[in-house]
C-alpha atoms as a PDB file:
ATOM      1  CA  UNK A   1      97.137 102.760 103.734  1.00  0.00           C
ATOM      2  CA  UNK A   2      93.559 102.571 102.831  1.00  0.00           C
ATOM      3  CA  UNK A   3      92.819 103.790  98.976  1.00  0.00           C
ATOM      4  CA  UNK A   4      91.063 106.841  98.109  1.00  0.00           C
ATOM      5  CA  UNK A   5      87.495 106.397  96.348  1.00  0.00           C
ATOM      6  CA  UNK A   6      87.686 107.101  92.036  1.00  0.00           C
ATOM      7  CA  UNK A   7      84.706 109.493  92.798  1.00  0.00           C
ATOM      8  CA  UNK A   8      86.652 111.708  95.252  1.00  0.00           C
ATOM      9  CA  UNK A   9      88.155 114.175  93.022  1.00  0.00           C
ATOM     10  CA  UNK A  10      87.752 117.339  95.394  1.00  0.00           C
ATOM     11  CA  UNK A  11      90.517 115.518  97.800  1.00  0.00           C
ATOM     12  CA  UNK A  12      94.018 115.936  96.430  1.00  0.00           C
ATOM     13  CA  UNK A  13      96.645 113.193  96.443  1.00  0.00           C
ATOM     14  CA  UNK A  14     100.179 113.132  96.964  1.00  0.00           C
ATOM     15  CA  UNK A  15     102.628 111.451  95.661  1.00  0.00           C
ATOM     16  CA  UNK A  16     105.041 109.419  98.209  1.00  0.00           C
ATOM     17  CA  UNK A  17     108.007 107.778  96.806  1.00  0.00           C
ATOM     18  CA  UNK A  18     109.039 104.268  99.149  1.00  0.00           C
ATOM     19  CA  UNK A  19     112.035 105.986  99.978  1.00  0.00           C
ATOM     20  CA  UNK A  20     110.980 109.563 101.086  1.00  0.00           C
ATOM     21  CA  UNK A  21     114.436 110.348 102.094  1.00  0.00           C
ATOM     22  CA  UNK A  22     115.756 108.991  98.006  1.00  0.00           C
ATOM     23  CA  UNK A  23     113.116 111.807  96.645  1.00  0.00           C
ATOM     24  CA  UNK A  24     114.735 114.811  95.045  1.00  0.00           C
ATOM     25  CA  UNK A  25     112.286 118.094  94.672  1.00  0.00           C
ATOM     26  CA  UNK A  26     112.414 117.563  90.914  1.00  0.00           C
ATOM     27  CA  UNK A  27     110.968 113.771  91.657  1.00  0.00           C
ATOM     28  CA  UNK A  28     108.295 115.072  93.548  1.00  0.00           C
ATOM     29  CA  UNK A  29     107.037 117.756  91.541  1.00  0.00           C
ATOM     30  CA  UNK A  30     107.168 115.594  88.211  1.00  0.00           C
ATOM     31  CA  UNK A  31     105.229 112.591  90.514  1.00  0.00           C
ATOM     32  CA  UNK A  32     102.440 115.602  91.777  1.00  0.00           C
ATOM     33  CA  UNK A  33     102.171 116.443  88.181  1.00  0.00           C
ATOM     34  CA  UNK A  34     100.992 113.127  86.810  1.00  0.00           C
ATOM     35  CA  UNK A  35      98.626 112.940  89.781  1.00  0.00           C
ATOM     36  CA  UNK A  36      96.972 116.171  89.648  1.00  0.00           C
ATOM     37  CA  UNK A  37      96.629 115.612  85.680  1.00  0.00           C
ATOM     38  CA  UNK A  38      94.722 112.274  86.212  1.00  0.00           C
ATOM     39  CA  UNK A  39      92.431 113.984  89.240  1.00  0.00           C
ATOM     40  CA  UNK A  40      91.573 116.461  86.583  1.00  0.00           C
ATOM     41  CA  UNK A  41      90.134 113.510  84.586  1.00  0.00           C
ATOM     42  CA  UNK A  42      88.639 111.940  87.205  1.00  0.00           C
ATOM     43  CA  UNK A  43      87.080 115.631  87.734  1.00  0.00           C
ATOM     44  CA  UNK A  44      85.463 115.510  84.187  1.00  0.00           C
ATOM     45  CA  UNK A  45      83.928 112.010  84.698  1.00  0.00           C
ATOM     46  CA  UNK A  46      82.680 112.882  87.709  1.00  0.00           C
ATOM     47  CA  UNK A  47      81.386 116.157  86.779  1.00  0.00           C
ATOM     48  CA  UNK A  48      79.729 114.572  83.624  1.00  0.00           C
ATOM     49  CA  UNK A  49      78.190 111.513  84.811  1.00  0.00           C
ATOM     50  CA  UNK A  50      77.891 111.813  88.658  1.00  0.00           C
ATOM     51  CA  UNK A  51      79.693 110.360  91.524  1.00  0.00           C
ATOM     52  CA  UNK A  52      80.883 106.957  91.081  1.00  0.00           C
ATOM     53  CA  UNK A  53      78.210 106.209  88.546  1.00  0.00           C
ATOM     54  CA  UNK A  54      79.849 106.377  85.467  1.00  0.00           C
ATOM     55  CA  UNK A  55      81.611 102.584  86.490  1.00  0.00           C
ATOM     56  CA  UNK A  56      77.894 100.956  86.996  1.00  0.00           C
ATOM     57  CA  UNK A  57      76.772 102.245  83.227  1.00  0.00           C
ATOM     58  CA  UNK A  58      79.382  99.619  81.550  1.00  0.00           C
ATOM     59  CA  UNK A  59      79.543  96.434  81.208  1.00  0.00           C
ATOM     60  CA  UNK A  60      81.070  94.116  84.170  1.00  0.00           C
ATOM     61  CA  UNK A  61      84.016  93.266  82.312  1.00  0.00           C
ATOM     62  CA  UNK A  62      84.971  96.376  81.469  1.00  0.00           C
ATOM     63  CA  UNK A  63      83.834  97.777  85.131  1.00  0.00           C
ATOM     64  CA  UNK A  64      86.368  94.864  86.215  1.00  0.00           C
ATOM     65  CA  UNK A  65      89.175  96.393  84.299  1.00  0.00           C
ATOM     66  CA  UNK A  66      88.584  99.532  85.784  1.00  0.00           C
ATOM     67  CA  UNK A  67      88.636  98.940  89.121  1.00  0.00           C
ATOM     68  CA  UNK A  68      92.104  96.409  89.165  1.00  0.00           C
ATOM     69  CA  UNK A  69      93.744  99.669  87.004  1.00  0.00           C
ATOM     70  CA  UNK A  70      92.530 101.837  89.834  1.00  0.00           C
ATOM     71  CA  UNK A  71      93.807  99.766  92.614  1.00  0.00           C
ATOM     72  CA  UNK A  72      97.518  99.637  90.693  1.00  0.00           C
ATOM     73  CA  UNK A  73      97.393 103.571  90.307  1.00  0.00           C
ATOM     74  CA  UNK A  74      96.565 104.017  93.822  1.00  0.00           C
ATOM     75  CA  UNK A  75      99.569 101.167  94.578  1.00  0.00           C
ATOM     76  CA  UNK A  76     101.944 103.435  92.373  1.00  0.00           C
ATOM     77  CA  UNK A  77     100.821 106.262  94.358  1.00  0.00           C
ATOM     78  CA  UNK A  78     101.834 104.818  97.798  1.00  0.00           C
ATOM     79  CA  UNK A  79     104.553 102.126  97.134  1.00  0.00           C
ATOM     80  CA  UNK A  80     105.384 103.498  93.327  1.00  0.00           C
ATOM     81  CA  UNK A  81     108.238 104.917  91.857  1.00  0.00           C
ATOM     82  CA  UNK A  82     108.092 107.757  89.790  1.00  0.00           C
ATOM     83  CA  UNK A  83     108.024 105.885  86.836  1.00  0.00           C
ATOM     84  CA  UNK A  84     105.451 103.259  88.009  1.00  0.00           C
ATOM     85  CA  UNK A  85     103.326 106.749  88.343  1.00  0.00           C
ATOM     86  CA  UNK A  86     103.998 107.766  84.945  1.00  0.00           C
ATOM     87  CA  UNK A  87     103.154 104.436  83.545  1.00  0.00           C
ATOM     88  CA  UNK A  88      99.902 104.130  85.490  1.00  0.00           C
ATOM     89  CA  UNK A  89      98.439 107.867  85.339  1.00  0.00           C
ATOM     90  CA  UNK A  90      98.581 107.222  82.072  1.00  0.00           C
ATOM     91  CA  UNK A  91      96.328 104.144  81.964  1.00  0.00           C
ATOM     92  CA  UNK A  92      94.344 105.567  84.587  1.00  0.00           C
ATOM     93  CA  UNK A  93      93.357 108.471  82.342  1.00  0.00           C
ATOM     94  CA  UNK A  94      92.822 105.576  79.439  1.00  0.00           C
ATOM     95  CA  UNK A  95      90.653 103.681  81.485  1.00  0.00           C
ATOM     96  CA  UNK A  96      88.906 106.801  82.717  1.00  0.00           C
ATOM     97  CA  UNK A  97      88.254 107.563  79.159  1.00  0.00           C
ATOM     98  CA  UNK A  98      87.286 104.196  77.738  1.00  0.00           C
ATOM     99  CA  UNK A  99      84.358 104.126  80.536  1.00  0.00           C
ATOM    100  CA  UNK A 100      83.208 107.607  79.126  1.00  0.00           C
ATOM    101  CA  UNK A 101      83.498 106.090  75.516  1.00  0.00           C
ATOM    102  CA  UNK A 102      81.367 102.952  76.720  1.00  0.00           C
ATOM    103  CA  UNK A 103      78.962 104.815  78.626  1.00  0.00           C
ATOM    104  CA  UNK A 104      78.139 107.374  75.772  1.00  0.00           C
ATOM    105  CA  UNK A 105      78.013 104.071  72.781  1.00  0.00           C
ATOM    106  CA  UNK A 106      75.453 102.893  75.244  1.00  0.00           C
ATOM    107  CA  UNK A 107      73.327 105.475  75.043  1.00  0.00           C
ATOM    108  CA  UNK A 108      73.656 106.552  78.593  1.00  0.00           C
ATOM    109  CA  UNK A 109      72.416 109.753  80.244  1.00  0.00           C
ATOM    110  CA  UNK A 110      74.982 111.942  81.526  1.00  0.00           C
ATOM    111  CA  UNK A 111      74.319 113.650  84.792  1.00  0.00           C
ATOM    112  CA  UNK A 112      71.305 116.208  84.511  1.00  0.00           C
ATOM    113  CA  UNK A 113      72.755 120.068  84.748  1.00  0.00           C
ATOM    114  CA  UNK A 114      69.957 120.451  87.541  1.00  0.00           C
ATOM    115  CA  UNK A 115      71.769 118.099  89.971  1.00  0.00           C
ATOM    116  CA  UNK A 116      75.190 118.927  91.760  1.00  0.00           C
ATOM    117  CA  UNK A 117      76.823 115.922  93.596  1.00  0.00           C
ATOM    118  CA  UNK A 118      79.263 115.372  96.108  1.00  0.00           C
ATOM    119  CA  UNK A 119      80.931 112.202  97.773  1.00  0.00           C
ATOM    120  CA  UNK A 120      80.347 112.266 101.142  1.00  0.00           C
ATOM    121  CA  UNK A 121      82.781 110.694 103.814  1.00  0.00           C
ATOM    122  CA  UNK A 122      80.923 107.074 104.441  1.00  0.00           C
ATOM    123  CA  UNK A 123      80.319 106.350 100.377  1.00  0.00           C
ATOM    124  CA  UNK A 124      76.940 108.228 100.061  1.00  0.00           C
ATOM    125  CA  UNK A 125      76.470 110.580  97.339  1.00  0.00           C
ATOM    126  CA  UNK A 126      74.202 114.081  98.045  1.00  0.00           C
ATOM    127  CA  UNK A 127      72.727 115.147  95.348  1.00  0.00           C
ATOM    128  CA  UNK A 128      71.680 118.539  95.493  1.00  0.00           C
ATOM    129  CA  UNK A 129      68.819 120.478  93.407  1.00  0.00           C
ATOM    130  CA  UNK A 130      67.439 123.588  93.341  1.00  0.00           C
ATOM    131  CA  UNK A 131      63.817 122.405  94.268  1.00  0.00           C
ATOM    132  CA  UNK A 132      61.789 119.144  94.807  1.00  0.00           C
ATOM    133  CA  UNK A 133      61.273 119.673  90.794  1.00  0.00           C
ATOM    134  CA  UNK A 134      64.156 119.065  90.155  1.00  0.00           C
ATOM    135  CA  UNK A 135      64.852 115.997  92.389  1.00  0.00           C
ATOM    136  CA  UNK A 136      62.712 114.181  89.306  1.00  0.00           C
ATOM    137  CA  UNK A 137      66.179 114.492  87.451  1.00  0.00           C
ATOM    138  CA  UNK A 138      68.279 112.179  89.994  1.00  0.00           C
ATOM    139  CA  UNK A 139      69.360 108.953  88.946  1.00  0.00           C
ATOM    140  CA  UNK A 140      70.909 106.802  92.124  1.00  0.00           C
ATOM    141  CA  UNK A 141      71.541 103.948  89.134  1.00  0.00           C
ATOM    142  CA  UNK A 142      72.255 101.794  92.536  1.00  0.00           C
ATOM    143  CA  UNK A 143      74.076 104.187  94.612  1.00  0.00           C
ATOM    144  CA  UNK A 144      73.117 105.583  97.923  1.00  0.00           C
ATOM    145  CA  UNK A 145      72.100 108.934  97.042  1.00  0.00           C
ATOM    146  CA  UNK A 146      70.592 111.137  99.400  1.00  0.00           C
ATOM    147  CA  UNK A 147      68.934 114.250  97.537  1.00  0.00           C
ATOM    148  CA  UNK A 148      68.769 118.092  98.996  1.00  0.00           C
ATOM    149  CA  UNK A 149      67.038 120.649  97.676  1.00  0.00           C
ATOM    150  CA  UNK A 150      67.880 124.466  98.772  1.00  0.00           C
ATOM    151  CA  UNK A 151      65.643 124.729 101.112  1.00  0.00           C
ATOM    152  CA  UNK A 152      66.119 122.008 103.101  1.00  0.00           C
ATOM    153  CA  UNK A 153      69.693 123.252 102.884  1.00  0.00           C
ATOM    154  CA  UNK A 154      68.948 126.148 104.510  1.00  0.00           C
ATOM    155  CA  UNK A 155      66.872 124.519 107.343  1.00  0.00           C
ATOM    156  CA  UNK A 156      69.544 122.440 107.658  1.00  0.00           C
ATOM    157  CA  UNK A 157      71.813 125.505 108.179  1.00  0.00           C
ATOM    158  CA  UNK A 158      69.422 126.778 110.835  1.00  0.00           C
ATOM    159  CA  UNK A 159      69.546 123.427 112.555  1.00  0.00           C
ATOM    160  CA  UNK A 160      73.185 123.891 112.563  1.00  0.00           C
ATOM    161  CA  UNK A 161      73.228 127.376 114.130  1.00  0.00           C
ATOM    162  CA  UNK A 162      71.307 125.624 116.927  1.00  0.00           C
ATOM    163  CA  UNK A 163      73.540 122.735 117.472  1.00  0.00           C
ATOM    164  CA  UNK A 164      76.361 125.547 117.642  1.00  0.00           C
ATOM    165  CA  UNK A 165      74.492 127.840 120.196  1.00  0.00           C
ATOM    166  CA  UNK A 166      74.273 124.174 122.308  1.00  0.00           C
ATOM    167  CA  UNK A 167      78.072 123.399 121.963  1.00  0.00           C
ATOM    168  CA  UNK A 168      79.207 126.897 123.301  1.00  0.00           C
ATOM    169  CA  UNK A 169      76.208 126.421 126.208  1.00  0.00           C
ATOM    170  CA  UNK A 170      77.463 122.740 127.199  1.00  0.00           C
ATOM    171  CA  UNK A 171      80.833 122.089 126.224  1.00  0.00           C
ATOM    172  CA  UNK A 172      81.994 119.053 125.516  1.00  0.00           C
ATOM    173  CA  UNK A 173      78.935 118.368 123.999  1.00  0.00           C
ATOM    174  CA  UNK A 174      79.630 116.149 120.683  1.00  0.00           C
ATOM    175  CA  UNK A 175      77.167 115.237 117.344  1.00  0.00           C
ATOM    176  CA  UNK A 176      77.557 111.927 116.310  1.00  0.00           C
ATOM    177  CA  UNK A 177      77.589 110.932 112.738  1.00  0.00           C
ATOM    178  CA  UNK A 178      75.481 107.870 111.312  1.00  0.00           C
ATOM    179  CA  UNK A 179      77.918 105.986 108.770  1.00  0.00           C
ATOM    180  CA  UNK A 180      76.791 104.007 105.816  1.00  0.00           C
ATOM    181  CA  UNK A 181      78.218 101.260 104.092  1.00  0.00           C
ATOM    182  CA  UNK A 182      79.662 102.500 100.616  1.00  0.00           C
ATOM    183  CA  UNK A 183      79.058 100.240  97.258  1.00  0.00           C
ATOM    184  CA  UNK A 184      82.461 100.798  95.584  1.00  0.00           C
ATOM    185  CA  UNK A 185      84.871  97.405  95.805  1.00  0.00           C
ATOM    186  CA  UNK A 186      87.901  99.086  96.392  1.00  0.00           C
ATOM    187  CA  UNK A 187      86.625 100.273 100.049  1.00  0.00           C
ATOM    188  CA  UNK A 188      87.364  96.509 101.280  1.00  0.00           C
ATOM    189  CA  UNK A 189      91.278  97.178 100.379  1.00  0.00           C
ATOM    190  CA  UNK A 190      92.144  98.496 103.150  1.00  0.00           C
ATOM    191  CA  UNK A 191      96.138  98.900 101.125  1.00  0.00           C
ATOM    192  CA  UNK A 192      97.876  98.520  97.993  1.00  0.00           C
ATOM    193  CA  UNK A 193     101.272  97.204  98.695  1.00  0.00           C
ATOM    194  CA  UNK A 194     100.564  93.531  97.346  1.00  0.00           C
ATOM    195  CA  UNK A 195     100.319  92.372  93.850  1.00  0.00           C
ATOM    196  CA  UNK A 196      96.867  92.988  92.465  1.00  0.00           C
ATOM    197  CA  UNK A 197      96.457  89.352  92.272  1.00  0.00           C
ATOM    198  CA  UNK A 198      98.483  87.994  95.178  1.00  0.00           C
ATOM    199  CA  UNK A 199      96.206  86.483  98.129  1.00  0.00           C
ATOM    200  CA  UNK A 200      94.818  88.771 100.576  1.00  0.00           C
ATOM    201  CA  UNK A 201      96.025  88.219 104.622  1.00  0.00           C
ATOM    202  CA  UNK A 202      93.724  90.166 106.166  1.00  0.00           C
ATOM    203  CA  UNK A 203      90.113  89.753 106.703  1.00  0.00           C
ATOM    204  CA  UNK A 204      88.324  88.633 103.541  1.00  0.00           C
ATOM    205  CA  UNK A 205      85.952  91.011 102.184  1.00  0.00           C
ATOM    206  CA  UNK A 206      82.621  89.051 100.430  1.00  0.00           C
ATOM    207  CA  UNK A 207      81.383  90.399  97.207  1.00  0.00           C
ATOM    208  CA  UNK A 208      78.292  91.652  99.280  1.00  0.00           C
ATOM    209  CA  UNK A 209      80.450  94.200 101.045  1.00  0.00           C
ATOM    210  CA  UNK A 210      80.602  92.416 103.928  1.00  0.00           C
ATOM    211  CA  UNK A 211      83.694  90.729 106.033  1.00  0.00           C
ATOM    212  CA  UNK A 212      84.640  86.673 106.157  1.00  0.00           C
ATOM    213  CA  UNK A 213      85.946  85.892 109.726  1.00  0.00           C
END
């Protein structure tokens, strides 16, 4: 099962136990608990510092250690226990926090109140202000950030309207989405069932993003 991005907080997980059919109710609800607690964190970050930013204003090393604790929360998730959820929501939400502590020692800006953003499906970030002022105050800090002001929402919204009125006129009639690569590492991992350090046997992702036949 591919892994849910860090910076995609708005989209709830759920806890599955190996066994489904060995999960009481209690299990469940205890295992939904830890994982709604450590979205909430992931929330804050996100809501402080921007979408999937906050892991690019640290140093490598510690950027390192952040993404191999994601991938085992996200492996405790889908092949955990409950107690291999307990364990690792709570060094998620430690990890989530020592990139916050990093960040701010730094000297790092946190994301300007003037800019809203939102993960969108293929890894871009929109960043959305109230006016091409305002778009001074984005900071893609090597992300793919695509910036909206208001009223390019609402042309966009009018656009829409018309590409409804066309759908109920031709039916069938489909929109086709353009896709762009995203730039966070866990994206490649496409599950988390291995060890975090045991040799990969599907196609080989390069550091550039890319795939090794």
């Amino acid at each position: 099962m591919k892994t849910r991005r860090p910076d995609q907080a708005e989209a709830q997980q759920v806890f599955r136990a190996p066994s489904p059919r060995a999960m009481s109710y209690g299990t469940y609800i205890a295992g939904q608990a830890h994982i709604d607690t450590t979205d909430q964190v992931a929330a804050e970050m996100e809501a402080k510092w921007g979408c999937g930013r906050l892991r690019l204003l640290v140093t490598a090393e510690l950027a390192e250690k952040f993404d191999r604790q994601r991938y085992l929360w996200n492996q405790a998730i889908w092949h955990g226990d409950l107690e291999a959820v307990r364990v690792q929501a709570t060094r998620m939400i430690a990890a989530w926090r020592a990139l916050d502590r990093a960040a701010t020692t730094a000297g790092a800006s946190p994301l300007s109140p003037k800019v809203w953003e939102m993960t969108l499906a293929d890894g871009t970030v929109m960043a959305l202000v109230q006016n091409n002022t305002d778009a001074n105050a984005v900071v893609a800090q090597g992300r793919q950030v695509a910036v909206y002001s208001l009223d390019e929402i609402a042309r966009m919204l009018e656009d829409y309207r018309r590409v409804t009125e066309a759908k109920l006129t031709w039916p069938g009639a489909t929109v086709t989405a353009i896709r762009r690569p995203g730039s966070d590492p866990l994206d490649a991992v496409m599950d988390t069932e291995r060890g975090l350090d045991e040799l990969m046997d599907d196609d080989m992702p390069s550091f550039g993003g890319g795939v090794k036949a």
